[in-house]
N, C-alpha and C. Protein backbone atom coordinates (compact mmCIF):
# COMPACT_ATOMS: atom_id res chain seq x y z
N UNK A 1 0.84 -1.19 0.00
CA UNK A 1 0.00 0.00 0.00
C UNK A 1 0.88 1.24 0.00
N UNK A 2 0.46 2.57 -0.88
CA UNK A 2 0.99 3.58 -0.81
C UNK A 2 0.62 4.18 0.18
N UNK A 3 1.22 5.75 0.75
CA UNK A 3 0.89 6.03 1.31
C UNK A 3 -0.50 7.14 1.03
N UNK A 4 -1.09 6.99 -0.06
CA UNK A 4 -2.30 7.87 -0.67
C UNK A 4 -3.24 7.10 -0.30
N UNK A 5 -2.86 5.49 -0.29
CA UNK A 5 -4.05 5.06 0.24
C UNK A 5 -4.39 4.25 1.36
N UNK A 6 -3.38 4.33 1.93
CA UNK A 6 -4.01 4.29 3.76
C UNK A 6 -4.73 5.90 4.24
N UNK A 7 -4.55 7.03 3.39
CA UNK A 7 -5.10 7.69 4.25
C UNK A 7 -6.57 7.90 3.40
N UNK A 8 -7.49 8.37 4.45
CA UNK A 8 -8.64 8.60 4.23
C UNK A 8 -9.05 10.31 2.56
N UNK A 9 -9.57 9.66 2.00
CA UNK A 9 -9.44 10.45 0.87
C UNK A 9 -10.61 11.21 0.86
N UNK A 10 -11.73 11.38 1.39
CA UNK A 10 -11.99 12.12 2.33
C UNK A 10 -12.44 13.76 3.08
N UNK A 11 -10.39 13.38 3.57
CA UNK A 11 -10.22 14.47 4.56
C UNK A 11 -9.70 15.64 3.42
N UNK A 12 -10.10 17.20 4.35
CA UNK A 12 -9.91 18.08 3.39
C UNK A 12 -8.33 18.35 3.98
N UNK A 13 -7.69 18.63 2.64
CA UNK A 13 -6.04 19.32 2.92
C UNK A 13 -5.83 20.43 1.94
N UNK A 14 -4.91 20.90 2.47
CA UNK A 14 -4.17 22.18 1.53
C UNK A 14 -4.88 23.25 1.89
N UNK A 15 -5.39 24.13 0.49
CA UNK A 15 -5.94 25.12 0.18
C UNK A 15 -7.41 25.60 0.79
N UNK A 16 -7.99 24.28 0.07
CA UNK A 16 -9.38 24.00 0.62
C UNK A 16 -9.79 23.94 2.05
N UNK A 17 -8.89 23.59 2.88
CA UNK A 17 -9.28 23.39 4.43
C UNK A 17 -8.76 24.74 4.51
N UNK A 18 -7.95 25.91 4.11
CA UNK A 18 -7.89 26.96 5.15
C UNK A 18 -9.28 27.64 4.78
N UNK A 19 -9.16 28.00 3.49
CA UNK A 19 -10.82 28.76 2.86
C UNK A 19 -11.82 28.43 3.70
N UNK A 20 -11.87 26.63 3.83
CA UNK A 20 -13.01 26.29 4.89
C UNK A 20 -13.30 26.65 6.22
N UNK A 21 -11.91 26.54 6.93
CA UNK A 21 -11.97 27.27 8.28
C UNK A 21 -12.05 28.60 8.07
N UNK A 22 -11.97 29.33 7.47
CA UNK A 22 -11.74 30.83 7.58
C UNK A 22 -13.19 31.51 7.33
N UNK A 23 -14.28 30.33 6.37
CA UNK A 23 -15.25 30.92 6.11
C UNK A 23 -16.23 30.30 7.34
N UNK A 24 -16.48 29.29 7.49
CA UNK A 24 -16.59 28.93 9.08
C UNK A 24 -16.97 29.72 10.03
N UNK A 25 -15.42 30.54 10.62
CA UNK A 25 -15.41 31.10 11.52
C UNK A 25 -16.69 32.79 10.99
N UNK A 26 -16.55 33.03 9.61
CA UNK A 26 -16.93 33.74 9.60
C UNK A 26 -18.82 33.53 9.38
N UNK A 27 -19.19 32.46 9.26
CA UNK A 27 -20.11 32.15 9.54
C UNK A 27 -21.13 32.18 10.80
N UNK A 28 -19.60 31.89 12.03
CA UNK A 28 -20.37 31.60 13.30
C UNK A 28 -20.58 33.04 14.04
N UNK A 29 -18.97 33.96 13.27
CA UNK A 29 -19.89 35.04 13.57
C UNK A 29 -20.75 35.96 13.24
N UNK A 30 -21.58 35.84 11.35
CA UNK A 30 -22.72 36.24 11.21
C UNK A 30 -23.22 35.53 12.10
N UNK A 31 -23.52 34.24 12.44
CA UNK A 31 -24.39 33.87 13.57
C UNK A 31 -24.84 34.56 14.78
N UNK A 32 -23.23 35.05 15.51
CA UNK A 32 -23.60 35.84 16.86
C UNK A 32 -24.18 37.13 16.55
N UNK A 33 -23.87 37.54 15.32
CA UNK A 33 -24.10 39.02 14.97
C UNK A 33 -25.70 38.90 14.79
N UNK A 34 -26.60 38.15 14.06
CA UNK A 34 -27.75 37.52 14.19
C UNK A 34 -28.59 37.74 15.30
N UNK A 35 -27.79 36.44 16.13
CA UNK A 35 -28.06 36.56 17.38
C UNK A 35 -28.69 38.00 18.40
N UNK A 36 -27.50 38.77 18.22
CA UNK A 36 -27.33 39.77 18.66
C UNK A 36 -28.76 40.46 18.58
N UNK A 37 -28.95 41.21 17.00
CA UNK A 37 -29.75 41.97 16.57
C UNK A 37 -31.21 40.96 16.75
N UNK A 38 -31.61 40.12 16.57
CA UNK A 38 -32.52 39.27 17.40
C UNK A 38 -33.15 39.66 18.90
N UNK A 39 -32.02 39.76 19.71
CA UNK A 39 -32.01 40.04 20.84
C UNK A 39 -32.68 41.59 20.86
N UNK A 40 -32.09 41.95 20.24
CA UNK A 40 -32.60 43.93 20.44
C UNK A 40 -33.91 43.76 19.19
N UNK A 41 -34.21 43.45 18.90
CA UNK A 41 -35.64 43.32 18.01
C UNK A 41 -36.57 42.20 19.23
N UNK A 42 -36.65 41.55 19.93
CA UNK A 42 -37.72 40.82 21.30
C UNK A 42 -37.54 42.72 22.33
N UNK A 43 -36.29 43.29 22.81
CA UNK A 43 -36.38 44.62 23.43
C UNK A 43 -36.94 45.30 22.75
N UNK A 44 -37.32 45.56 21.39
CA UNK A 44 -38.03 46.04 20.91
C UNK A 44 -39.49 46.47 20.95
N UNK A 45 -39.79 45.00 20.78
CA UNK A 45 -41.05 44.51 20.98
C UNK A 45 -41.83 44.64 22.32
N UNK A 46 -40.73 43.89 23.38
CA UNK A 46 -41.30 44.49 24.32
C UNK A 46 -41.37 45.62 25.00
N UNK A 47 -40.97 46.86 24.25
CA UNK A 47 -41.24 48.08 24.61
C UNK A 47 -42.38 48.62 23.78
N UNK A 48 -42.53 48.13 22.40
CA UNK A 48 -43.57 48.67 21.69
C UNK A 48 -44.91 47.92 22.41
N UNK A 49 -44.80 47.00 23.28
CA UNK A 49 -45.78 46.70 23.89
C UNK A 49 -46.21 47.10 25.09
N UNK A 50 -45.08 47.13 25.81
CA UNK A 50 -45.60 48.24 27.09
C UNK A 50 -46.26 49.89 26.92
N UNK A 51 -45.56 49.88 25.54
CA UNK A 51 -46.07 51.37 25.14
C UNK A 51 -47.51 51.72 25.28
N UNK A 52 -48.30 50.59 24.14
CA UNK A 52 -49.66 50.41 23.85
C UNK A 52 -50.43 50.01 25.22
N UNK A 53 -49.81 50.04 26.03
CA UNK A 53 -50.40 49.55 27.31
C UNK A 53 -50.60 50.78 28.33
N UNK A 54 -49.29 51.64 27.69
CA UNK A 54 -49.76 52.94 28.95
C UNK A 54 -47.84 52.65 29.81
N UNK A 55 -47.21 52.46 29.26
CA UNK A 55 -45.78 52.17 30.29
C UNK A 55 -45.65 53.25 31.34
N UNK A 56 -44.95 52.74 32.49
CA UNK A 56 -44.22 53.66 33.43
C UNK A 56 -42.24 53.13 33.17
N UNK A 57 -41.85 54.43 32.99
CA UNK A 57 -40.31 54.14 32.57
C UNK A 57 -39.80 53.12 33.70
N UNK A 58 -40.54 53.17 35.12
CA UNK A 58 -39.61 51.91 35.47
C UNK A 58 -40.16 50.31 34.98
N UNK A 59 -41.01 49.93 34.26
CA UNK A 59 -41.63 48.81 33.76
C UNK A 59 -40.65 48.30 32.45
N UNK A 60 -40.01 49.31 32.10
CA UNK A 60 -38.84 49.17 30.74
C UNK A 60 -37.95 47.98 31.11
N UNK A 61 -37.64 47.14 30.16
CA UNK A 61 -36.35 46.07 30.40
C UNK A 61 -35.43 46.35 30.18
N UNK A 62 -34.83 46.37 30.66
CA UNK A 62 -33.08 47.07 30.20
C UNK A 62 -33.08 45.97 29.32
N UNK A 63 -31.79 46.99 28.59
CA UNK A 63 -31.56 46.97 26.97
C UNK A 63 -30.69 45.57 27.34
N UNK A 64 -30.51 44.50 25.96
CA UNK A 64 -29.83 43.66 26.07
C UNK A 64 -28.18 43.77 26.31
N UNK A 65 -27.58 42.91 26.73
CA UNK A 65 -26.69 43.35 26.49
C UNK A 65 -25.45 42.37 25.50
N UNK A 66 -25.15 43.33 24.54
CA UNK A 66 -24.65 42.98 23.00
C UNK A 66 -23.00 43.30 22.68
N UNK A 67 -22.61 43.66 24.15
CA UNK A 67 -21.07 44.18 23.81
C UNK A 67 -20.57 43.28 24.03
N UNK A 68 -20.56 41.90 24.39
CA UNK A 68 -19.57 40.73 24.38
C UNK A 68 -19.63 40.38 22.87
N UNK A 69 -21.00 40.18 22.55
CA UNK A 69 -21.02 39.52 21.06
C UNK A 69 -20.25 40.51 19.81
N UNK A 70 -19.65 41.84 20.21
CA UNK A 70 -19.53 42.40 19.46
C UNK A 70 -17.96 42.38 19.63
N UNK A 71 -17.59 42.25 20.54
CA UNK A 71 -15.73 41.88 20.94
C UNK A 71 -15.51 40.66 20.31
N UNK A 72 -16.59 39.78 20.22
CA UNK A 72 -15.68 38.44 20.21
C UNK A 72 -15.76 38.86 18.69
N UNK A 73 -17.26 39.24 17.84
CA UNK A 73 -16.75 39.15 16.28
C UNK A 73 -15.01 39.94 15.94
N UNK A 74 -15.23 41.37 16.55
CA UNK A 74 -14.46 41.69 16.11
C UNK A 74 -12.98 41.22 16.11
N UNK A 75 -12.65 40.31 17.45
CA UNK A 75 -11.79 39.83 17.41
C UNK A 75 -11.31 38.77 16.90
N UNK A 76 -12.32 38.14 15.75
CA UNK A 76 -11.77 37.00 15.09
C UNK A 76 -11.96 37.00 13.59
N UNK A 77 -12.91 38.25 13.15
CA UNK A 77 -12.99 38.79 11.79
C UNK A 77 -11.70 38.59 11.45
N UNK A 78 -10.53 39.43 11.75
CA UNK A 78 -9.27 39.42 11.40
C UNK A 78 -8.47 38.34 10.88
N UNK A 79 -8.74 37.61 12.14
CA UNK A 79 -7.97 35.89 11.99
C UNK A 79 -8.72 35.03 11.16
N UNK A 80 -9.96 35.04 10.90
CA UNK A 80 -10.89 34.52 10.24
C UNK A 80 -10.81 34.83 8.45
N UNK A 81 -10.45 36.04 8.58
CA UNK A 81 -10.17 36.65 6.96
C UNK A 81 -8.87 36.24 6.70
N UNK A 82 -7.79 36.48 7.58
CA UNK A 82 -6.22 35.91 7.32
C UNK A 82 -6.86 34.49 6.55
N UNK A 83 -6.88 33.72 7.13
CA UNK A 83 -6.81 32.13 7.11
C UNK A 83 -7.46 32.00 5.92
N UNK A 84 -8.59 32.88 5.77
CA UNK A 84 -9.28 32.59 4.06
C UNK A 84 -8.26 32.98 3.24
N UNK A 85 -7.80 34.06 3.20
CA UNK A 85 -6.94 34.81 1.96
C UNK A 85 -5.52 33.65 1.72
N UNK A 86 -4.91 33.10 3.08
CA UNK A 86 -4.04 32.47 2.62
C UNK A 86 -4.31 30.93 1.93
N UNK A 87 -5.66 30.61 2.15
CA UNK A 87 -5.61 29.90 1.56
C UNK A 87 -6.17 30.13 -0.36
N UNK A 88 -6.78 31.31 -0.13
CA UNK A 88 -7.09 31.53 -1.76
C UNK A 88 -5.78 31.53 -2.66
N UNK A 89 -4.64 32.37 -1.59
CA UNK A 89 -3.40 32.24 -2.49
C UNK A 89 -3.16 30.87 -2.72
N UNK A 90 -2.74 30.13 -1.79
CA UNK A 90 -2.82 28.73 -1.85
C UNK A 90 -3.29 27.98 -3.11
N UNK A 91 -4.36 28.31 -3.16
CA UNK A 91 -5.03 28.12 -4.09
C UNK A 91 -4.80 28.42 -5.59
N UNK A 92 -4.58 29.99 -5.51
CA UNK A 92 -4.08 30.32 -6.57
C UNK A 92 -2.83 30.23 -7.70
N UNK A 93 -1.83 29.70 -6.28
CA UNK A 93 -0.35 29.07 -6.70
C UNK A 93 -0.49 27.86 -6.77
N UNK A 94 -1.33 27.03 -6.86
CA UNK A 94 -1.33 25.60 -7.15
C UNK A 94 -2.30 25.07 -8.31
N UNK A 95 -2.94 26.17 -8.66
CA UNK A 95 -4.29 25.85 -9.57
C UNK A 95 -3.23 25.52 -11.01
N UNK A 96 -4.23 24.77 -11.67
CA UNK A 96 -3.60 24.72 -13.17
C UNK A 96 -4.33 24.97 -14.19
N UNK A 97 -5.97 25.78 -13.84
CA UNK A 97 -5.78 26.25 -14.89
C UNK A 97 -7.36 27.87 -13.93
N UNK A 98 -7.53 28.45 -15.26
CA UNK A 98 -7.94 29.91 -14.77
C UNK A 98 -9.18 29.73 -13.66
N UNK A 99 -9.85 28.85 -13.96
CA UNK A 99 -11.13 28.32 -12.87
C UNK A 99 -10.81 28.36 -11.41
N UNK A 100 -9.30 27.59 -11.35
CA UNK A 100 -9.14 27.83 -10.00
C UNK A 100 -8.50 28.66 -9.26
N UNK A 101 -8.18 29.89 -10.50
CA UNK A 101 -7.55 31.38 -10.13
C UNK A 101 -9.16 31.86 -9.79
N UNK A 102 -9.93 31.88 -10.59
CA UNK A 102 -11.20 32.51 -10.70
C UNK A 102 -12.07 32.18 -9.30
N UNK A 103 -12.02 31.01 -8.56
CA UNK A 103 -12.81 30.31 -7.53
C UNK A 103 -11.80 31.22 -6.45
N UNK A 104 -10.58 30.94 -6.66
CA UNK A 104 -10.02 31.67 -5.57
C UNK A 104 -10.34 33.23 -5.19
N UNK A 105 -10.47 33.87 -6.25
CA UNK A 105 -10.71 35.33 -6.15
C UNK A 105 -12.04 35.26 -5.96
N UNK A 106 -12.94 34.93 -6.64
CA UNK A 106 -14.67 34.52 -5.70
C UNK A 106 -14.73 34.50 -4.55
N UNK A 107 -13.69 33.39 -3.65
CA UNK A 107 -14.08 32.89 -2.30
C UNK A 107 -13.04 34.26 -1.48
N UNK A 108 -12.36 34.38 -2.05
CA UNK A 108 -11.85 35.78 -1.45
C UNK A 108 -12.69 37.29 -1.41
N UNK A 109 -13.25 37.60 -2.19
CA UNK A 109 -14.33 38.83 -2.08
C UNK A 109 -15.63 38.42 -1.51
N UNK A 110 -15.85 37.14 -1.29
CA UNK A 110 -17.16 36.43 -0.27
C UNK A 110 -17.09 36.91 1.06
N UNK A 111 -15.35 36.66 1.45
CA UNK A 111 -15.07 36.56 2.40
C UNK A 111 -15.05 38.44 2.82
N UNK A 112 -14.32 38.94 2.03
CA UNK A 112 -14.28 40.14 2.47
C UNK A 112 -15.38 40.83 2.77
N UNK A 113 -16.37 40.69 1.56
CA UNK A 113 -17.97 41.55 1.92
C UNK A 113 -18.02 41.05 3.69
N UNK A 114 -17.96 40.04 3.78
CA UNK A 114 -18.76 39.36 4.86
C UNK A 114 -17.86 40.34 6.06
N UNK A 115 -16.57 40.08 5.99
CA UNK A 115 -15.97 40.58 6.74
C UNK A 115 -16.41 42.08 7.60
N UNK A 116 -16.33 42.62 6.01
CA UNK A 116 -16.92 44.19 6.56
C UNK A 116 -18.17 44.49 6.57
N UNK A 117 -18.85 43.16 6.68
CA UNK A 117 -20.12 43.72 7.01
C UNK A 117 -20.42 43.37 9.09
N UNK A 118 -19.63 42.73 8.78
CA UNK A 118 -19.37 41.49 10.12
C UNK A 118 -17.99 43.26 11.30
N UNK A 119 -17.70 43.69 10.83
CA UNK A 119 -16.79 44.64 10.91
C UNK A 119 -17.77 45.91 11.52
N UNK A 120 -18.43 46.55 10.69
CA UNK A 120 -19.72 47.57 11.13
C UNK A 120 -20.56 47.03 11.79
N UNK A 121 -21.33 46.16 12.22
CA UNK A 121 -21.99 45.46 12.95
C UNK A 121 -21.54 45.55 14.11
N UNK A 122 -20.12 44.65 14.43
CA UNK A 122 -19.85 44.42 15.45
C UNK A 122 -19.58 45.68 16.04
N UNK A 123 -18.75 46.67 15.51
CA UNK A 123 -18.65 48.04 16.08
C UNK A 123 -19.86 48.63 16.71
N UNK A 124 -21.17 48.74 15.99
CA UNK A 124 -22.57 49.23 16.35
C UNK A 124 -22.91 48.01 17.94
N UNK A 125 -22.18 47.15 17.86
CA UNK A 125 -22.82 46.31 19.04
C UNK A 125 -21.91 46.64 20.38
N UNK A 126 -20.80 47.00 20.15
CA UNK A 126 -19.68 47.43 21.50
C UNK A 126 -20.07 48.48 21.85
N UNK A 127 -20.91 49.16 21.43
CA UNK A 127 -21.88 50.54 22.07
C UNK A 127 -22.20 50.40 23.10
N UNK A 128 -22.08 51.81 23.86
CA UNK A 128 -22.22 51.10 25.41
C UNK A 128 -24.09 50.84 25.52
N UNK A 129 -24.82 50.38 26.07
CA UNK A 129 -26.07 50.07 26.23
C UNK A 129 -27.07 50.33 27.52
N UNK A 130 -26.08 51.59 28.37
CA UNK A 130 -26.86 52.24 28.91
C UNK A 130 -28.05 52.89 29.44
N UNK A 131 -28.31 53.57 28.07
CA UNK A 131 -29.30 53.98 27.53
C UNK A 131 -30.31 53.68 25.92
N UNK A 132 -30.88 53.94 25.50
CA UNK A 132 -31.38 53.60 24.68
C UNK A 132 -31.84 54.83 23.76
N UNK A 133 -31.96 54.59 22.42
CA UNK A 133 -32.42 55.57 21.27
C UNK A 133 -33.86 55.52 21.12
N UNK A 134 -34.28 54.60 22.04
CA UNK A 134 -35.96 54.56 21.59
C UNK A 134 -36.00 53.52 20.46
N UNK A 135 -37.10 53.33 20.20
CA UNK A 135 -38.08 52.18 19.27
C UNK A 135 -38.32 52.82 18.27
N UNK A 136 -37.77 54.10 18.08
CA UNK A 136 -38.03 54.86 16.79
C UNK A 136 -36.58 55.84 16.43
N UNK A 137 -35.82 55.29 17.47
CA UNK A 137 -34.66 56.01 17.32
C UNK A 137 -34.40 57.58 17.60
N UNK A 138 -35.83 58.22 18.20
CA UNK A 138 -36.04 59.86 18.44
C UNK A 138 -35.57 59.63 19.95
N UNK A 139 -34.72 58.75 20.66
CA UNK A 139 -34.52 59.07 21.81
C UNK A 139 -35.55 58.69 23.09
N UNK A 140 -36.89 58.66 22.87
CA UNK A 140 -37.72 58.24 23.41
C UNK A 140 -38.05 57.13 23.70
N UNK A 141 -38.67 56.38 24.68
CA UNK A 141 -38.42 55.31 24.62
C UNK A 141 -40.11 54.77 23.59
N UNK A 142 -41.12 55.27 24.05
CA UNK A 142 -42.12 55.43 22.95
C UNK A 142 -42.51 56.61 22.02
N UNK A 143 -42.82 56.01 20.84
CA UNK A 143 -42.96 56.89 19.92
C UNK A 143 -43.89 57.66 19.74
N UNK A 144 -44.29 59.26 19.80
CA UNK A 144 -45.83 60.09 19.63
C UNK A 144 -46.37 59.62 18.82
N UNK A 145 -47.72 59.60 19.24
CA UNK A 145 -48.49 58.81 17.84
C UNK A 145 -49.57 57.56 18.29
């Protein structure tokens, strides 16, 4: 037996496994970012419902709180985008023919949109959460009307 085929053929190597981990990670943190804004859309709700009810400001739920989820994206966007790009190069120095120059530069601007969208997000979530803009964003916590 060679050694190509004792091993499991399978498993991902090279190029392909960094792209994979890198998009991954950036997956789990659209997830938290998700998460997040989820969370402040139920605070939402339940203020647009105390509203219709007649609220007293101490009946309000304090605001969620979204600044962990917004440290951890930001702190792995970075490492998360590294690991893609090196493997697109990867990719790109081993391909043999333009398809897999072309896939590489695809999975590389996937990654980036995501990145910076994953980038502004998380920034808007390390906000301190003190206070609140209101349910209409005028500062209030209910809206006239």
């Amino acid at each position: 037996m060679t050694d190509n085929e004792t091993h499991s053929t399978g498993r991902l190597r090279g190029p392909r496994f960094f792209q994979l981990a890198g998009l991954t990670a950036l997956a789990v943190d659209a997830g938290l970012i998700t998460w997040g804004m989820h969370r402040d859309s139920q605070w939402n709700a339940a203020v647009l419902e105390l509203c219709k009810s007649g609220y007293l400001p101490a009946d309000l739920p304090p605001l969620p709180e979204n600044g962990w989820i917004g440290v951890v994206t930001l702190c792995s966007i970075g490492p998360a985008l590294v690991i893609t790009l090196v493997g697109a190069v990867r990719q790109g120095r081993h391909a043999r023919a333009a398809g897999g120059i072309v896939a590489a530069v695809a999975v590389t601007a996937v990654a980036t949109l995501v990145a910076f969208w994953l980038l502004l997000v998380g920034l808007l979530m390390i906000e301190p959460r003190t206070a609140g803009t209101g349910t209409d964003g005028s500062g209030l916590p209910c809206p006239e009307g």
